[in-house]
N, C-alpha and C. Protein backbone atom coordinates (compact mmCIF):
# COMPACT_ATOMS: atom_id res chain seq x y z
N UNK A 1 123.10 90.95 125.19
CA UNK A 1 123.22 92.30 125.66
C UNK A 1 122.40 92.47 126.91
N UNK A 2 123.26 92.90 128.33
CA UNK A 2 122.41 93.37 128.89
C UNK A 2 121.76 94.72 129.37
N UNK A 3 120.22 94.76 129.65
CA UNK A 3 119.65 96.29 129.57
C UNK A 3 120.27 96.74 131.27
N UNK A 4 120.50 97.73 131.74
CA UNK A 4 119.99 98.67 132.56
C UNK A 4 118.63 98.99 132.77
N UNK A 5 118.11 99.20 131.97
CA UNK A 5 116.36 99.98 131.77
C UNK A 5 115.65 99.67 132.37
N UNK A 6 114.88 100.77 133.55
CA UNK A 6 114.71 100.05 134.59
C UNK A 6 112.97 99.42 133.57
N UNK A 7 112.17 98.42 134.39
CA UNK A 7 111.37 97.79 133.69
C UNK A 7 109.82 97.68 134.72
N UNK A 8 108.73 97.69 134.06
CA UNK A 8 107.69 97.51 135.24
C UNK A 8 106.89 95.58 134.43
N UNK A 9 106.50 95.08 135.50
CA UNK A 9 105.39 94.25 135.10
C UNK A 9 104.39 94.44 135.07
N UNK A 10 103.71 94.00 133.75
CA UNK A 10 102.05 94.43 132.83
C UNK A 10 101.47 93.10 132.86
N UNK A 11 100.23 93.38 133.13
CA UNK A 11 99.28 92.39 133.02
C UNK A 11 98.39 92.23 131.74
N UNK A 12 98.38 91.72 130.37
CA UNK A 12 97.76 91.96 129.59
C UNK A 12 96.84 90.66 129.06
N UNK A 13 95.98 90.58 128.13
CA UNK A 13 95.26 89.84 127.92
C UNK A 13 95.79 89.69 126.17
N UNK A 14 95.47 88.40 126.01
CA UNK A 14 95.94 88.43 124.82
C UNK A 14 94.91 86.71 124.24
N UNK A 15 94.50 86.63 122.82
CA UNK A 15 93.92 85.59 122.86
C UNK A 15 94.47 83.86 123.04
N UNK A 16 93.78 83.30 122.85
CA UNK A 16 95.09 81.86 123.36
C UNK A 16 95.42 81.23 122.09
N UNK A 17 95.27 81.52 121.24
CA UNK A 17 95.80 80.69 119.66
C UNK A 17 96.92 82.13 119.45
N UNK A 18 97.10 82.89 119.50
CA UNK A 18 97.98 84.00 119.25
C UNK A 18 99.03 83.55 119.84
N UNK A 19 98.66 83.69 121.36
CA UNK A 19 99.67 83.25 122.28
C UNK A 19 100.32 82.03 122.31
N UNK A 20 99.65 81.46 122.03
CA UNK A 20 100.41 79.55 121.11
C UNK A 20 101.12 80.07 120.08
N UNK A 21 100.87 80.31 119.12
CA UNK A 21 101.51 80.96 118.30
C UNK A 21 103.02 81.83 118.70
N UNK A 22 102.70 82.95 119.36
CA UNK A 22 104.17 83.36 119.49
C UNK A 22 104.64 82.31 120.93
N UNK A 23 104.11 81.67 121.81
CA UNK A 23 105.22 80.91 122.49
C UNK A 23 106.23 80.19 121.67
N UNK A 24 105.74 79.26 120.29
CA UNK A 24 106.34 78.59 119.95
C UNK A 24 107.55 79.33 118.75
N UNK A 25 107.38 80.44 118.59
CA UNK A 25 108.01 81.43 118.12
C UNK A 25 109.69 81.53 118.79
N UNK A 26 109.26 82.40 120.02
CA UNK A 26 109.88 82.78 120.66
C UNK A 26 111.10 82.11 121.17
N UNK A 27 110.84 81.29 121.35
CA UNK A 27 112.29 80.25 121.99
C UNK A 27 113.18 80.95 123.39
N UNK A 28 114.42 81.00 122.64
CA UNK A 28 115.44 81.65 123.53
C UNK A 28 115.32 82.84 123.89
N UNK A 29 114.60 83.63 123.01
CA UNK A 29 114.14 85.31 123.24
C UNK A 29 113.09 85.45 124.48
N UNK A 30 112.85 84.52 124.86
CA UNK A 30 111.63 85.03 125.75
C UNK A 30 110.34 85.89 125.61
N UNK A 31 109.05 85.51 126.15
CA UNK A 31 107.89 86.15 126.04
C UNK A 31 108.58 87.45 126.14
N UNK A 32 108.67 88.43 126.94
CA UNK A 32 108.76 89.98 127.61
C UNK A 32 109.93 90.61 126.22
N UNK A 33 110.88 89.81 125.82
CA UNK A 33 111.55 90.26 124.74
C UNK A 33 111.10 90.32 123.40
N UNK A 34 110.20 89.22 123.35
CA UNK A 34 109.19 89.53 122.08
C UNK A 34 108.32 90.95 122.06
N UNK A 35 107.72 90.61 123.23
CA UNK A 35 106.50 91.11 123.22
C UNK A 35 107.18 93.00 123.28
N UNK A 36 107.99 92.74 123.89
CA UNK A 36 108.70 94.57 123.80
C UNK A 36 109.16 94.99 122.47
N UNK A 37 109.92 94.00 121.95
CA UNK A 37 110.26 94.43 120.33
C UNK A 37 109.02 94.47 119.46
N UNK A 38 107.91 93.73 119.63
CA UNK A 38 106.46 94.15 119.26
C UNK A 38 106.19 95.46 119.54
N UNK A 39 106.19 95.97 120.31
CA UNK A 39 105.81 97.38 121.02
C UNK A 39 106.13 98.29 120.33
N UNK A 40 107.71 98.02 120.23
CA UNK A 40 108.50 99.40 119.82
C UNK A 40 108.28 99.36 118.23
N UNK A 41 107.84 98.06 117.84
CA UNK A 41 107.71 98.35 116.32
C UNK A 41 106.50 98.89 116.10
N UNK A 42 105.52 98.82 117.27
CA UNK A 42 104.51 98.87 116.72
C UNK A 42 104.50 100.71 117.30
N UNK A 43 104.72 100.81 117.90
CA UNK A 43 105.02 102.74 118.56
C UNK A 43 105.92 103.12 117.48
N UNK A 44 106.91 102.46 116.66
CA UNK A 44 107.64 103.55 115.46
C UNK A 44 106.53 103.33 114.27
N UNK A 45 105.94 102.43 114.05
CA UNK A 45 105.08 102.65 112.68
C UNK A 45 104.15 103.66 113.42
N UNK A 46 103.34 103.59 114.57
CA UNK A 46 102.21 104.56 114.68
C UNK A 46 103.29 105.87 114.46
N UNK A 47 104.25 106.28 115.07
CA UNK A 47 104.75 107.55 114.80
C UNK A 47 105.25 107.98 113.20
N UNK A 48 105.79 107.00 112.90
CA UNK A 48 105.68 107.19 110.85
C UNK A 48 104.44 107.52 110.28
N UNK A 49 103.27 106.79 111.46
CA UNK A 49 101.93 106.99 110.27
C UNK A 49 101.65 108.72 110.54
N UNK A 50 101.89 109.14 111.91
CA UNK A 50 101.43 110.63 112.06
C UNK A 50 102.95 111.42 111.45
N UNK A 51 104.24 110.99 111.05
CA UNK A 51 104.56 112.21 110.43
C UNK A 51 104.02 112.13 108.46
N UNK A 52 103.63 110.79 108.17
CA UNK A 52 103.09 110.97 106.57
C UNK A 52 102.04 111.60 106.77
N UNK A 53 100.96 111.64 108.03
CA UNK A 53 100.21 112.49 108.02
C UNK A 53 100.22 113.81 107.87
N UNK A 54 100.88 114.05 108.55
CA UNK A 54 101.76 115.45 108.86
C UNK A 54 101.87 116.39 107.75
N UNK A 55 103.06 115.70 107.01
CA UNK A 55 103.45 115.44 105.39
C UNK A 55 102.69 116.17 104.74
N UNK A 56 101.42 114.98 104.47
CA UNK A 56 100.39 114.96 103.55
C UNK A 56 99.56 116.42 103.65
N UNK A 57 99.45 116.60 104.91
CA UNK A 57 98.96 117.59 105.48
C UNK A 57 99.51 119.00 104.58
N UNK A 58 100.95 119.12 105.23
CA UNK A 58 101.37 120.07 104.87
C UNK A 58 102.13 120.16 103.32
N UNK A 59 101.69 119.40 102.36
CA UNK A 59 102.19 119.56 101.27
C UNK A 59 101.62 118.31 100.04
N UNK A 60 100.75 117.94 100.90
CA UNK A 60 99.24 117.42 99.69
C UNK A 60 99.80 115.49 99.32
N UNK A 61 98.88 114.96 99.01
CA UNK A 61 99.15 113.13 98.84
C UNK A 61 100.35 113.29 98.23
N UNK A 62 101.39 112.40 98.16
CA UNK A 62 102.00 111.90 97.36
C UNK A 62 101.36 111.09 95.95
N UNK A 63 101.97 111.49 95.15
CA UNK A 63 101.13 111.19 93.41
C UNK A 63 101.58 109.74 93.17
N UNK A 64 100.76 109.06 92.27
CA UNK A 64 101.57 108.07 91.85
C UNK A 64 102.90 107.70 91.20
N UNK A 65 103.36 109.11 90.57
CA UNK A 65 104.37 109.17 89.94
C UNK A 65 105.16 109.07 90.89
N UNK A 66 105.30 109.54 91.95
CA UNK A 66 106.45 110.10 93.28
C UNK A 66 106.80 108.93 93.95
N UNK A 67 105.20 108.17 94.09
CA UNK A 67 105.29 106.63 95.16
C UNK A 67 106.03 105.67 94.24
N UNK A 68 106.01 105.74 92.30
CA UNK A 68 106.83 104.89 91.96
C UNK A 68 108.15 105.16 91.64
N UNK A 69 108.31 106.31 92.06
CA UNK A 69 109.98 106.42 91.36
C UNK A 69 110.27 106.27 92.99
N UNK A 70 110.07 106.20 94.04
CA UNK A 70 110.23 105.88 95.62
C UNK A 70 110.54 104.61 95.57
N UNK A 71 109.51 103.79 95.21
CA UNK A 71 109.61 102.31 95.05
C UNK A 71 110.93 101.90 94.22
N UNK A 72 110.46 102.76 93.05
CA UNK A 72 112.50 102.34 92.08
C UNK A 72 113.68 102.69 92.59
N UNK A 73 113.50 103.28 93.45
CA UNK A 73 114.91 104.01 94.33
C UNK A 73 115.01 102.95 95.39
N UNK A 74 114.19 102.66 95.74
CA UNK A 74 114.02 101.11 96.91
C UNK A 74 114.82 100.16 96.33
N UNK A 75 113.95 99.74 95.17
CA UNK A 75 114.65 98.69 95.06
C UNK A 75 115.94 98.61 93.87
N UNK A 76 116.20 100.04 93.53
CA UNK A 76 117.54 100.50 93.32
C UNK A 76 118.64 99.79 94.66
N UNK A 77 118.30 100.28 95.60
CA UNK A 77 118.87 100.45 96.78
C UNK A 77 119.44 99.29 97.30
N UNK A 78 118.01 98.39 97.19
CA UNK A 78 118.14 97.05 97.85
C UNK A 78 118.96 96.07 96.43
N UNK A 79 119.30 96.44 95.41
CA UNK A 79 119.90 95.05 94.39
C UNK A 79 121.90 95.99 95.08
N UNK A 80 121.87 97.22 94.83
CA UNK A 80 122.94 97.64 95.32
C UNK A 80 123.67 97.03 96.63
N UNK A 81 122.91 97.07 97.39
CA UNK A 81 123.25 95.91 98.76
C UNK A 81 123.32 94.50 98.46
N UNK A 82 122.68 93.94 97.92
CA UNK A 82 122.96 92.97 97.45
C UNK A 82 124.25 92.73 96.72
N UNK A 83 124.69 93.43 95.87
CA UNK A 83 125.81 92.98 94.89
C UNK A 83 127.02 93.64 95.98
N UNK A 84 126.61 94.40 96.69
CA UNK A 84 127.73 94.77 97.95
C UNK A 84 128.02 93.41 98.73
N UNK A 85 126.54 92.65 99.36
CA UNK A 85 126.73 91.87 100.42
C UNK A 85 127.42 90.72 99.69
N UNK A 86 127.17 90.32 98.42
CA UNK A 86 127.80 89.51 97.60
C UNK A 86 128.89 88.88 97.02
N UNK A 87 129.81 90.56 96.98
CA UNK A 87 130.82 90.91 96.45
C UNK A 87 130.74 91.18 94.93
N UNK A 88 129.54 90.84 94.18
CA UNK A 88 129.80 90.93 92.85
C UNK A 88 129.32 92.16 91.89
N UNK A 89 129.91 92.45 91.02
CA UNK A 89 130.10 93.63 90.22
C UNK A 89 128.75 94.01 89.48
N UNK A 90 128.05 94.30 88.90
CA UNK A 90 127.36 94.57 88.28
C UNK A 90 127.12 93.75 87.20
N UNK A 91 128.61 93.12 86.69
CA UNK A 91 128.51 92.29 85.58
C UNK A 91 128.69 91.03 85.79
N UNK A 92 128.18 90.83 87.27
CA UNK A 92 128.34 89.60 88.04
C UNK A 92 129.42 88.93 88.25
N UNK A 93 130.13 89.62 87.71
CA UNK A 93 131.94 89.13 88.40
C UNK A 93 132.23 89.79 89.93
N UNK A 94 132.91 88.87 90.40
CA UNK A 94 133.91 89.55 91.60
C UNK A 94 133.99 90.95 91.74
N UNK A 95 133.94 91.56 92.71
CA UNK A 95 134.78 92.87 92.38
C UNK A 95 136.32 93.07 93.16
């Protein structure tokens, strides 16, 4: 895919076992394509962490009861995709 977007060059510092690390990572993606999909993941979790803040704020912690029936709906969610990506039924046949 190619971007339009226009783009600036950054000068950053980064340590040198890290940076060994993701060179040998990276491959065909390139440093600047890593390192941007780093970014943006790391700018959507900071913005998730300030709206649970938010949240929390305006309507008190989430209980343990709430975080585990969240979690069972998860992984409700995720065996459902699975037997989708699979093709198989519930009773492990075909569907």
């Amino acid at each position: 895919m190619v971007s339009c977007m226009a783009t600036k060059k950054v000068t950053v510092t980064i340590p040198e076992d890290l940076l060994e690390d993701i060179r040998a990572e990276v491959a065909d993606r390139g440093m600047s394509a890593y390192v941007t999909e780093a970014l943006r993941l790391k700018r959507d979790r900071d913005r998730l962490r300030e709206l649970v803040d938010w949240l929390e704020e305006e309507h008190g912690p989430v209980t343990e009861n709430e975080r585990a029936a969240a979690l069972q709906e998860l992984a409700d969610l995720d065996a459902e995709h699975e037997r989708r990506s699979t093709g198989k039924s519930r009773s492990g046949e075909a569907a």
